[in-house]
C-alpha atoms as a PDB file:
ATOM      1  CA  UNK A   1     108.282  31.341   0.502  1.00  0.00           C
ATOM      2  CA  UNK A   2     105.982  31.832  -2.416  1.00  0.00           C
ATOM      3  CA  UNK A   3     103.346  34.753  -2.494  1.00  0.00           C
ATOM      4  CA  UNK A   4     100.228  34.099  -3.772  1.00  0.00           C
ATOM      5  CA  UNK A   5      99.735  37.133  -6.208  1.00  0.00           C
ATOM      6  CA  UNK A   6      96.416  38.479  -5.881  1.00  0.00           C
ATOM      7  CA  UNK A   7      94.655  39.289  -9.359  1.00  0.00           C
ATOM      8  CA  UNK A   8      92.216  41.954  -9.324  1.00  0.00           C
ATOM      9  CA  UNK A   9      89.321  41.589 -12.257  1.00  0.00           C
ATOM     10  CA  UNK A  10      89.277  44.664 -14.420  1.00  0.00           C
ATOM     11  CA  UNK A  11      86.775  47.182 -13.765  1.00  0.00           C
ATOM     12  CA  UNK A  12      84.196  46.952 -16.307  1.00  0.00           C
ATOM     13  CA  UNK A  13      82.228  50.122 -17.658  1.00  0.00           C
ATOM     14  CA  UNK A  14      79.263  50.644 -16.271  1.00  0.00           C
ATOM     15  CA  UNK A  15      77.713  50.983 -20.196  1.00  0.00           C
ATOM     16  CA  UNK A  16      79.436  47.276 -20.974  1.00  0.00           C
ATOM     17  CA  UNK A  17      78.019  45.849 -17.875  1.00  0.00           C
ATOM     18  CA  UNK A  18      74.263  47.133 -19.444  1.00  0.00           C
ATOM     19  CA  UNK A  19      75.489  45.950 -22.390  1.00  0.00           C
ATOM     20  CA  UNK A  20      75.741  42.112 -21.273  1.00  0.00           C
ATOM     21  CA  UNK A  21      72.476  42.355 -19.893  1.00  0.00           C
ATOM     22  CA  UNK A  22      69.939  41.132 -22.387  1.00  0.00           C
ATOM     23  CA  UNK A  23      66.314  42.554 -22.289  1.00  0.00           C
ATOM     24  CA  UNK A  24      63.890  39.776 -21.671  1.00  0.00           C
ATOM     25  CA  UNK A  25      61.992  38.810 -24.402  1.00  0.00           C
ATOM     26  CA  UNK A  26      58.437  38.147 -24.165  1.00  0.00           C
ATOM     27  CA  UNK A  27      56.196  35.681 -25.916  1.00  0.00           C
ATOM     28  CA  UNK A  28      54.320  37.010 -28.932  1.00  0.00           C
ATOM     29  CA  UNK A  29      50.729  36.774 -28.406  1.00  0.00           C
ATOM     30  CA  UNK A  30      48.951  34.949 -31.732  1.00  0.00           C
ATOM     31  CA  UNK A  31      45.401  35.993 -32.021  1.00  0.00           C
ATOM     32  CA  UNK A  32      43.168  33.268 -33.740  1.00  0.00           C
ATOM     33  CA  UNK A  33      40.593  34.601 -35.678  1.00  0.00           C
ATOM     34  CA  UNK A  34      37.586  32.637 -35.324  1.00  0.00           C
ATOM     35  CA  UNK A  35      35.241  32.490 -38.360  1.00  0.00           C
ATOM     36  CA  UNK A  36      33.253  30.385 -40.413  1.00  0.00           C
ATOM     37  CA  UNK A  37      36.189  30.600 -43.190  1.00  0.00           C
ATOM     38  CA  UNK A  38      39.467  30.439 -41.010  1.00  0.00           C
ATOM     39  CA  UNK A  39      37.562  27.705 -39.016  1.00  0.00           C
ATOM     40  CA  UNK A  40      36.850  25.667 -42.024  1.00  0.00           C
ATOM     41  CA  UNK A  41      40.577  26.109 -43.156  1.00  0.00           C
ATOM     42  CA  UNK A  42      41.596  24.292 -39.634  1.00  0.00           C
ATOM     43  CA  UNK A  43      39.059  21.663 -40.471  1.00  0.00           C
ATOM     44  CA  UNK A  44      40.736  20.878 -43.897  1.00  0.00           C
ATOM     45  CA  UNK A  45      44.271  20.800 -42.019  1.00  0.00           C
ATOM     46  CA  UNK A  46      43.286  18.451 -39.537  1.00  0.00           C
ATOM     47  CA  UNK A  47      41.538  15.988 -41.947  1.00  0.00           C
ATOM     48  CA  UNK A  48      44.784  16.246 -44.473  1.00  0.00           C
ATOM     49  CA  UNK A  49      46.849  15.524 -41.689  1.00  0.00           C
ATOM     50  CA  UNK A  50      44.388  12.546 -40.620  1.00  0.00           C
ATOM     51  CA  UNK A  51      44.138  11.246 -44.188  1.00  0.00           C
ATOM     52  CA  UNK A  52      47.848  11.719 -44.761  1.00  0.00           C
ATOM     53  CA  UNK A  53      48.947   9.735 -41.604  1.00  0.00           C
ATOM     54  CA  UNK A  54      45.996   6.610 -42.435  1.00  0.00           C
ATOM     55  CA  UNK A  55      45.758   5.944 -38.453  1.00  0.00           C
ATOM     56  CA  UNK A  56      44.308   7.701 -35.257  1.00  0.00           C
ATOM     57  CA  UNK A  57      46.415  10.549 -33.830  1.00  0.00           C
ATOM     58  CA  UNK A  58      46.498  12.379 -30.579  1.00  0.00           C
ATOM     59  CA  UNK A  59      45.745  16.325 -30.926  1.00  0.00           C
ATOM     60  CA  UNK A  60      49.655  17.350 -30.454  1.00  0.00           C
ATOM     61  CA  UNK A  61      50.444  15.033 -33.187  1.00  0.00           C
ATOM     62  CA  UNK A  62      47.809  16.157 -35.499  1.00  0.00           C
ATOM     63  CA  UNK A  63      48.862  19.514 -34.695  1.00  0.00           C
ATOM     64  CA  UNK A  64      52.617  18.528 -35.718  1.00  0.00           C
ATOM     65  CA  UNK A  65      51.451  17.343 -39.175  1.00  0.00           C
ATOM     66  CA  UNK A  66      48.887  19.711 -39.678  1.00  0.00           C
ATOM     67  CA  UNK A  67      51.791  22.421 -38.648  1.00  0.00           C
ATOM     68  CA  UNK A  68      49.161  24.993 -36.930  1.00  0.00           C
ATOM     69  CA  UNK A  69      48.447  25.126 -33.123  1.00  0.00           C
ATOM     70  CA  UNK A  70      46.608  22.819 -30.849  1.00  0.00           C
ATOM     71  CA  UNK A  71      43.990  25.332 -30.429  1.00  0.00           C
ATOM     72  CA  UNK A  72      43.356  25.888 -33.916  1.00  0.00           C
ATOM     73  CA  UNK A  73      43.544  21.709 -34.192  1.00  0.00           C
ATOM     74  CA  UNK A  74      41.361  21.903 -31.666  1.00  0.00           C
ATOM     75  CA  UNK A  75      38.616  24.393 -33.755  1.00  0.00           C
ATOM     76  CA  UNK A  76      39.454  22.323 -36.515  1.00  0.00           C
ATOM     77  CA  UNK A  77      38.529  19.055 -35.173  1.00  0.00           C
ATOM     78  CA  UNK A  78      35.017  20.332 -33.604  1.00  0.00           C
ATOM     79  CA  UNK A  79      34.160  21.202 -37.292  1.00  0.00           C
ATOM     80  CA  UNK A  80      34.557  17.764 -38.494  1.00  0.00           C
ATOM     81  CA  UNK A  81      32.942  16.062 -35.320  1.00  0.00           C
ATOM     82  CA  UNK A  82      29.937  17.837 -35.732  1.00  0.00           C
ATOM     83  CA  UNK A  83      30.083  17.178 -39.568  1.00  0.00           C
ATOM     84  CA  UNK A  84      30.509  12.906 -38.483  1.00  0.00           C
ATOM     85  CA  UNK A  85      33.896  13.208 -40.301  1.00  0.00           C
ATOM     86  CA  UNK A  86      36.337  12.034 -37.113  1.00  0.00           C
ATOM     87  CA  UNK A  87      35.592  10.156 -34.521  1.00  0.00           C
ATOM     88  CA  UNK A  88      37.083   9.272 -31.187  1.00  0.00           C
ATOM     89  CA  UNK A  89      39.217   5.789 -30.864  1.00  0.00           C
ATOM     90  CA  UNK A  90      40.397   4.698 -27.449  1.00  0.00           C
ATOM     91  CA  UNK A  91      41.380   8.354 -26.958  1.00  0.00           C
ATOM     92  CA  UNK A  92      43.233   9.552 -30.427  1.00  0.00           C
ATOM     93  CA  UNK A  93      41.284  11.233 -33.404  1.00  0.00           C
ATOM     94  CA  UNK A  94      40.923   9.225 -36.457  1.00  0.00           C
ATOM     95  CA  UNK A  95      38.797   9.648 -39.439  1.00  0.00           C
ATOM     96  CA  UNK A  96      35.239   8.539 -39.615  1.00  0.00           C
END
């Protein structure tokens, strides 16, 4: 009859098995400075990225193109609404 021959996992050190474990990492918090200036800055993103495209766009896409966050698309985008630059169409964002 064959044995089965049991095999027995080597023992790791206790400082490899720390090793292995990676730390978790945690989300870096971006703070948005919110100012006439940085504001205005969003603003020009959002209507380069609305000029550039030539067609209404939803705020994640805007924010794509525009390559900043939806938040600051969203700063952005109250600038130029209360300037009559952008209006609302069915839902997207186009250009006034």
């Amino acid at each position: 009859m064959a044995e089965k021959k049991a095999t027995k996992k080597a023992a790791e050190p206790k400082a490899a098995a720390e090793k292995k474990a990676a730390p978790k990492k945690t989300a870096k918090k971006v703070e948005i400075v919110i100012n006439a200036e940085t504001v205005g800055f969003k603003a020009g993103d959002v209507y380069q990225a609305l000029s550039a495209a030539e067609k209404a766009l939803s705020v994640k896409e805007i924010a794509k193109q525009a390559k900043i966050t939806e938040t600051e698309t969203l700063l952005g985008m109250g600038w130029l609404f209360k300037e009559g630059k952008i209006k609302d169409e069915n839902g997207l964002i186009a250009l006034a």
